[in-house]
Every structure is written in C-alpha cells, then in structure tokens.
Protein backbone atom coordinates (compact mmCIF):
# COMPACT_ATOMS: atom_id res chain seq x y z
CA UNK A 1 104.54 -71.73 70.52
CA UNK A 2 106.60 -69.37 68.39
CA UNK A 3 108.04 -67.60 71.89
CA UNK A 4 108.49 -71.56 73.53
CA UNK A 5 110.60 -72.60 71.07
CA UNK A 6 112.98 -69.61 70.82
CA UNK A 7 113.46 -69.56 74.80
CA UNK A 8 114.41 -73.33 73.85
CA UNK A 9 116.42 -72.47 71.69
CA UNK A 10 118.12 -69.51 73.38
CA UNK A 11 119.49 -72.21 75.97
CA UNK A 12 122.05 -73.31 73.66
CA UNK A 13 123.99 -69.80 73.02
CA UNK A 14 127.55 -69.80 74.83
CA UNK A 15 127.74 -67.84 77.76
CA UNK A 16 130.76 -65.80 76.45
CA UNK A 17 129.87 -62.94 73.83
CA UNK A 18 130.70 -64.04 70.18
CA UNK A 19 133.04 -61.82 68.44
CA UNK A 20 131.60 -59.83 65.57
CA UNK A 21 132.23 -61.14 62.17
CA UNK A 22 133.89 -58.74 59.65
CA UNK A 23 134.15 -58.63 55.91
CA UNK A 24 137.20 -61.04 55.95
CA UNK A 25 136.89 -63.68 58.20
CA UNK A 26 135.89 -67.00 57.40
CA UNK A 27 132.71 -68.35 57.26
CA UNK A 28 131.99 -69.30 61.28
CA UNK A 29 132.48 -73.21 61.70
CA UNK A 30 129.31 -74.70 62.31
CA UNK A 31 128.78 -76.45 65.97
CA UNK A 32 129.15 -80.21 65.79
CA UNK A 33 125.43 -81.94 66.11
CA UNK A 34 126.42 -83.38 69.75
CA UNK A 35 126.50 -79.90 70.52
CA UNK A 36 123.08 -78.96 69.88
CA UNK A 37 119.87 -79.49 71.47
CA UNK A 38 117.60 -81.59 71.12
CA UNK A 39 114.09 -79.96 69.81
CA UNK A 40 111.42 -79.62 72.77
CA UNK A 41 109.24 -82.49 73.37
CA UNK A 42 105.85 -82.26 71.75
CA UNK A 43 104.34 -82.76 74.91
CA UNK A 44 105.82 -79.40 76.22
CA UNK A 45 104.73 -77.76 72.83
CA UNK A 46 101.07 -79.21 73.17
CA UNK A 47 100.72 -79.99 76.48
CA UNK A 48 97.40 -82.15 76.58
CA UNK A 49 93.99 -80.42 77.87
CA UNK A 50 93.44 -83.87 80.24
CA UNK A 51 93.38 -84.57 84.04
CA UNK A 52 93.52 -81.78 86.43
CA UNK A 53 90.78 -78.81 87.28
CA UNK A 54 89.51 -76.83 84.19
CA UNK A 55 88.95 -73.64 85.52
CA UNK A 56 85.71 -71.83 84.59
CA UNK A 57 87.10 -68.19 84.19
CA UNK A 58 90.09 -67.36 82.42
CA UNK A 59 93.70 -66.31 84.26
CA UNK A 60 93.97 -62.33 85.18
CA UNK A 61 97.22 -61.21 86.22
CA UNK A 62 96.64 -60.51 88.91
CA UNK A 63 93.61 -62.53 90.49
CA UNK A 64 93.93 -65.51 92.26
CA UNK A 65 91.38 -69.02 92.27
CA UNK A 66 89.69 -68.75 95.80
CA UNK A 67 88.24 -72.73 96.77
CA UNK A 68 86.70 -72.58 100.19
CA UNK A 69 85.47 -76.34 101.38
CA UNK A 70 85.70 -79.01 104.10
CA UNK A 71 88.55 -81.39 104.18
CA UNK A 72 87.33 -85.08 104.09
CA UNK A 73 89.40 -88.27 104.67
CA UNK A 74 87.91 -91.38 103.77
CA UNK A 75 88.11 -93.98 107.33
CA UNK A 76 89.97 -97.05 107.16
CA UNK A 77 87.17 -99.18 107.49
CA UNK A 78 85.20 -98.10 104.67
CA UNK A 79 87.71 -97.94 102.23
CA UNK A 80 86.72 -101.61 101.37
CA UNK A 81 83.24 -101.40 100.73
CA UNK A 82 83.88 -98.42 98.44
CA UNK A 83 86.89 -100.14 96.81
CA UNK A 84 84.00 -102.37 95.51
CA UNK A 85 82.09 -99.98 94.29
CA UNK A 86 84.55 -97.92 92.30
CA UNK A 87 84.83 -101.52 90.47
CA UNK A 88 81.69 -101.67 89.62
CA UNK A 89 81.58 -98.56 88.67
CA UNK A 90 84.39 -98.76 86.34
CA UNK A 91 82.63 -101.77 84.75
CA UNK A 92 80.16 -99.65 83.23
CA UNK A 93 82.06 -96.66 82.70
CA UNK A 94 85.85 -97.49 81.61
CA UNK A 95 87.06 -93.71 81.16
CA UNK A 96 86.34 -92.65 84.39
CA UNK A 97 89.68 -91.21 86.17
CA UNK A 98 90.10 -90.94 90.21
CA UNK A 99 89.64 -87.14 90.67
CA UNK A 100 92.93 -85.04 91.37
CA UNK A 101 95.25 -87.80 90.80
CA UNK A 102 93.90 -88.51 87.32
CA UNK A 103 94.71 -91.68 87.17
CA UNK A 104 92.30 -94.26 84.87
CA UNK A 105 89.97 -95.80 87.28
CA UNK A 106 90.10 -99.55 85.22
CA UNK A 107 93.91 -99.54 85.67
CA UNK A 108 93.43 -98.73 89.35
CA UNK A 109 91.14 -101.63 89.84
CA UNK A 110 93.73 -104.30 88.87
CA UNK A 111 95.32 -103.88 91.94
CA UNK A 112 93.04 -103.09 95.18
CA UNK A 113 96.11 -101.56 96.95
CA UNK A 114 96.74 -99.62 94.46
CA UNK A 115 93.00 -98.39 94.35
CA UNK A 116 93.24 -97.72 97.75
CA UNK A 117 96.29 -96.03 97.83
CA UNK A 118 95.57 -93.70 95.00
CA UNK A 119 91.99 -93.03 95.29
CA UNK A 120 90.29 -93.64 98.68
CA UNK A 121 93.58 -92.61 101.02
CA UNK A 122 93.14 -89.12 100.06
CA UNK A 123 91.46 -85.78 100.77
CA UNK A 124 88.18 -85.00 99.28
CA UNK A 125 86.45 -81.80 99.34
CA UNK A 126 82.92 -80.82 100.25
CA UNK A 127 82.85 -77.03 98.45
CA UNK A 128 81.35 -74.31 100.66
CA UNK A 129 81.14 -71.88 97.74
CA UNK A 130 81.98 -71.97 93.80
CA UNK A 131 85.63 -71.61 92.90
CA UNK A 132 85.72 -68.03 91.74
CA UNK A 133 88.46 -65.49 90.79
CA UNK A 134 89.84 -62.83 93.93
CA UNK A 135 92.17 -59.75 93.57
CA UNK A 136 94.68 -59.34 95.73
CA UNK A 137 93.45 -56.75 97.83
CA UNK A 138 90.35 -58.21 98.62
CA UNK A 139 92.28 -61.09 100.29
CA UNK A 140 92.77 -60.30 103.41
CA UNK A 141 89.26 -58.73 104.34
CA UNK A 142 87.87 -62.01 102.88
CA UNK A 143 90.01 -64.25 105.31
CA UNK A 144 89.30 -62.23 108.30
CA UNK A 145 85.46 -62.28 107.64
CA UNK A 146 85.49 -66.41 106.92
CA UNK A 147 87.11 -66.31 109.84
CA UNK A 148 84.68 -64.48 112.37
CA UNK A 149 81.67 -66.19 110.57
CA UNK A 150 83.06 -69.81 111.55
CA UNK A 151 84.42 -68.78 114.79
CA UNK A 152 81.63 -70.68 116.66
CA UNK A 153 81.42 -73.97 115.33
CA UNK A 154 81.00 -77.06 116.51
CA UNK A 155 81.55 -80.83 115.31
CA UNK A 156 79.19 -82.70 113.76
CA UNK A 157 78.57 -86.00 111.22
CA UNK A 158 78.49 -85.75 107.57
CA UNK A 159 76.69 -89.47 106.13
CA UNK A 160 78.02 -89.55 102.50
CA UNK A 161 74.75 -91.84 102.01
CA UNK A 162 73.83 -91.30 98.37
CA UNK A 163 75.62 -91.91 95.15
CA UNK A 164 74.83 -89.38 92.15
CA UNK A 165 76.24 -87.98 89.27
CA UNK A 166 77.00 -84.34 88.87
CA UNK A 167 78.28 -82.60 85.47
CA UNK A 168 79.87 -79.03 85.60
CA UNK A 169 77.78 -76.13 84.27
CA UNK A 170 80.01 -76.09 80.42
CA UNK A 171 79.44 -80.06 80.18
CA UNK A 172 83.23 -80.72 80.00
CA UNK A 173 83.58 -82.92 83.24
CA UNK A 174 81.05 -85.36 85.09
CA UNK A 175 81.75 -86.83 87.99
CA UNK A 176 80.74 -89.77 89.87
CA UNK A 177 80.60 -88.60 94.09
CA UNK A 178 78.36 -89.25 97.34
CA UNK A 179 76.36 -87.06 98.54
CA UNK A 180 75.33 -85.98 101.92
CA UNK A 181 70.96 -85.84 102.16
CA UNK A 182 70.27 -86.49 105.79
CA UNK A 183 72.83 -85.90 108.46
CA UNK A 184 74.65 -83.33 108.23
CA UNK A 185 73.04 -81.18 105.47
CA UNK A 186 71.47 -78.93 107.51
CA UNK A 187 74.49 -77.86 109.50
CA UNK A 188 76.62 -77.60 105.69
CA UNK A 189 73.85 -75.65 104.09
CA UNK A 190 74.13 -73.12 107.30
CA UNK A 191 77.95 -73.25 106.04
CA UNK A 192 77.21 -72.25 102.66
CA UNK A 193 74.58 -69.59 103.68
CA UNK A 194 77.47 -68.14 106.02
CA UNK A 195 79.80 -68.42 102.94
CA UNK A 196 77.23 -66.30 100.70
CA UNK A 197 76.94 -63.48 103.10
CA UNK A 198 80.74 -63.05 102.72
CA UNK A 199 80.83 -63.64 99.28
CA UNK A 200 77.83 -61.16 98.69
CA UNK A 201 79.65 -58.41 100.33
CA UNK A 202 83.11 -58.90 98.55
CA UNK A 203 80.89 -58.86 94.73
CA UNK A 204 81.28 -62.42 94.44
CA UNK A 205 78.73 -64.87 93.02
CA UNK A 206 76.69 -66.77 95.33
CA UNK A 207 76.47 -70.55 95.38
CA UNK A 208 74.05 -72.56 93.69
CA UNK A 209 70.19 -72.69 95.02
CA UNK A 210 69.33 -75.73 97.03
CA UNK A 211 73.02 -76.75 97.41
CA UNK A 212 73.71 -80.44 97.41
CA UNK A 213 77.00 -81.34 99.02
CA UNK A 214 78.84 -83.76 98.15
CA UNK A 215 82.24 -85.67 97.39
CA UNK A 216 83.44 -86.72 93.86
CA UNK A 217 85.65 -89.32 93.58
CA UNK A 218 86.03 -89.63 89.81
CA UNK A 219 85.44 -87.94 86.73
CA UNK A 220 84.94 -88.43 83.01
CA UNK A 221 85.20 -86.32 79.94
CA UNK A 222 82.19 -84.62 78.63
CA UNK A 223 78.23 -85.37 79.74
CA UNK A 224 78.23 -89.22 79.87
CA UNK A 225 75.17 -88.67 82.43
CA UNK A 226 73.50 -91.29 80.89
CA UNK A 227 76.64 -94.26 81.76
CA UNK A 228 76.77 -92.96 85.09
CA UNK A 229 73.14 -93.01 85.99
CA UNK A 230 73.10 -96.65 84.68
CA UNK A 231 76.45 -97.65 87.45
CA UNK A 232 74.49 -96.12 89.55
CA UNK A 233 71.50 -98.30 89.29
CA UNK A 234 73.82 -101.09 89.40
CA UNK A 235 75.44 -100.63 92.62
CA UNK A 236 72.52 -99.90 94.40
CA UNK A 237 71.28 -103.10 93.38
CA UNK A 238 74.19 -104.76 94.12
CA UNK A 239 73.97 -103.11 97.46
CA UNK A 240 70.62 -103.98 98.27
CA UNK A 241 71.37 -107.70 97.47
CA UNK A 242 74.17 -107.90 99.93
CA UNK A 243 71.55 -106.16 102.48
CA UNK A 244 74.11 -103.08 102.26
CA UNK A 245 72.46 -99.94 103.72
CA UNK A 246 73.26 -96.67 101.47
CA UNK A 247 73.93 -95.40 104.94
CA UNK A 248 76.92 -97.51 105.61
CA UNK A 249 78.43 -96.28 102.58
CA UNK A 250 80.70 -93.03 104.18
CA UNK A 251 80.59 -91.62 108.15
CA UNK A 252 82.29 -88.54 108.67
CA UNK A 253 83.37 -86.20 111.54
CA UNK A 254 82.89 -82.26 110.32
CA UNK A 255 86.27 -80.45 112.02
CA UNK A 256 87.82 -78.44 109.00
CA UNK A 257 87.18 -75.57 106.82
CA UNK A 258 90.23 -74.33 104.37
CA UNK A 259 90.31 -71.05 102.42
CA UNK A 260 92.73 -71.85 99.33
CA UNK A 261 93.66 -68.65 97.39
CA UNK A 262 96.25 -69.32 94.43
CA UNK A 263 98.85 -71.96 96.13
CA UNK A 264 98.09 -70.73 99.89
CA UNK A 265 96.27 -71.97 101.97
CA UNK A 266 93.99 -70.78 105.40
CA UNK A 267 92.82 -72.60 107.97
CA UNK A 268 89.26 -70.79 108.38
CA UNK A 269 88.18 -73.14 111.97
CA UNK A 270 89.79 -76.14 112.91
CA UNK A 271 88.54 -77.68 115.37
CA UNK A 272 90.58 -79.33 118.56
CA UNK A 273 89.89 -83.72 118.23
C-alpha cells in the first residue's frame, strides 16, 4: 500500500526540475490546495476480494493461467424457461451472482431483459481440464499437441439436463450450473481423457476422476451447499408440475474447443456449421 500511495503521490511533482534550496533562500511557498491531489480512492487501496475468478495457485512471473474448455451459447428459445428458473433460484438463495459478470442475481430478476441480457446471452464454459499454471516455453508444444489430439472431431449434442451444485476444492465459491449426464458425456469425457494425455506429458495435473461436465451460471460466496440443494429441489418440483422434462432444460451443438493462456486465446478445432 506503502509503494501505491507514493506512485500516487509522485503524479503531482512538476515536470521541470526544482532548483536546489540554499542556506538563504526563503522558505519554498507552499502549493495552493487546488493544486494538489486528491488522496487515492479506498477502493484502489483495498480493492475488494468479490466477483471475478479466484485463482487456485498463486501468480509466478513468469507463468501464465492455461483454461482449456468448450464454448457454449445458450439458444434463443430456451433462454425463457431458464429465465424462470434463475428466479426461483434466487428466491431461495438471494446472494447468488451471474458468473463472470458478477452481477447480484435478485437485482437481475427485476427486469427479465435485463436477466437475459446479462446472464443467459453469454458464453459459458464446459472445462476440458483444471485451470492450472504454464511457463512460457511449454506453450507452444502444448498448443500444437491440443491441436493434433482434436484434429478429428466431429459434432455432436451436449443435453444440459440436470441441475446441481458444485463448490470449488478451498470452499470459497459454489455455484449453481447444469450438467450434462446422458448425451453427450461420453464424447466430453473422451475430450478430457485426450486433454490428460497432453497434460500428463507437459507435468501437469490431471483432471478430476469421473469428470462431470457441466455449465455454471451463478455463484455464491463460501459452501452454502445446503441453500442450493434446497432451490434445487424446488425447481424440479416446479418443473415436474408444469410437466417440464429436465431434458428440455438446455440442447447444445458441440463445435468449439479454446486454449486460453494468460489473455490469448487458441482456437484448438473449430468446426465448419
């Protein structure tokens, strides 16, 4: 904080050098207050630890986050049905934000184009392999071998068909997401196998045993497993009694896998529509 506030500080020095003072000048005239700055917010000085990713391993100069997943965009058509849901969802669990944008789900819901514009009209992420730390020069042999591992695929349909609740491994986040258990899991687990043999080679952990992909689409502070279990209940009953199948709830296409290392980002396959 100590090193924040003199950078601030240093902003305000005149860009011509001062003349040095000598036994018998007069005291300097001090600047008049319209002159000075103003101190730093104390939002810059304590920037809050809310909203965006936590990452799990600490920053190495020079290592760079590696997230490897498949692109998802949420149709048209069931943006409704799931605007419905986040709803009730946010009924039983007020301090649950959309996920990236980090915005609080119970404002969202006051206005349904607003839901939809800031949480369902979005892309969501279906993680091939954990989010783990690179060095540089392993980059490029990385990309190239994603690369020739996915160089055969073909489409297929994801069915986002289950809600559940996940909570990161340090019990800091939980998250409220669909997940894929029929179609389309066995062609994403092949994915993640593919995505472990590249991984293994490069000294990087593997993914978690018997993967579960999935979407989140909001979050909450800390393990509040217990709230989210219970919305869950509740919207699968509400579901039920409006003769909803859980299978209706997302379709996808599969057509994408992206390789993002620090701020860049690789197209791994992308497949022609």
């Amino acid at each position: 904080m100590d090193a924040l506030m003199a950078n601030y500080a240093s902003d305000s020095d005149s860009d011509g050098d001062a003349p040095a003072e000598t036994a018998g000048d007069a005291a300097p005239v001090p600047p008049e207050p319209s002159a000075l700055l103003p101190p730093p917010p104390l939002d810059l000085l304590q920037p809050p630890n809310f909203g965006s990713r936590v990452r799990s391993f600490p920053h190495v100069e020079g290592n760079y986050a590696l997230h490897l997943y498949i692109p998802v965009s949420i149709p048209s058509d069931a943006r409704k049905h799931l605007a419905l849901v986040m709803k009730r969802a946010a009924s039983f669990v007020p301090d649950l934000y959309a996920v990236d944008a980090d915005y609080a789900l119970s404002e969202l819901c006051k206005d349904e184009q607003k839901l939809e514009k800031v949480l369902l009209c979005r892309e969501f992420h279906v993680s091939l392999g954990r989010t783990v730390a690179i060095q540089v020069h392993q980059i490029e042999s990385l990309v190239a071998m994603l690369r020739q591992k996915f160089r055969s695929q073909e489409r297929y349909w994801m069915d986002f068909n289950k809600w559940e609740y996940f909570v990161n491994d340090d019990c800091t986040r939980s998250f409220l997401s669909l997940e894929v258990t029929s179609t389309g899991l066995p062609e994403i687990s092949k994915q993640i196998t593919m995505v472990d043999d590249v991984y293994r080679l490069h000294g990087l952990p593997e993914f978690y045993k018997n993967p579960r992909p999935h979407i989140s689409l909001a979050w909450a502070l800390g393990d509040v497993s217990c709230k989210l279990k219970q919305a869950i209940k509740e919207i699968e009953k509400s579901q039920s009694s409006m003769g909803t199948s859980q299978n209706s709830n997302l379709r996808c296409k599969f057509s994408h896998v992206v390789c993002k290392i620090g701020k860049k980002v690789y197209d791994i396959c992308k497949l022609a529509d």
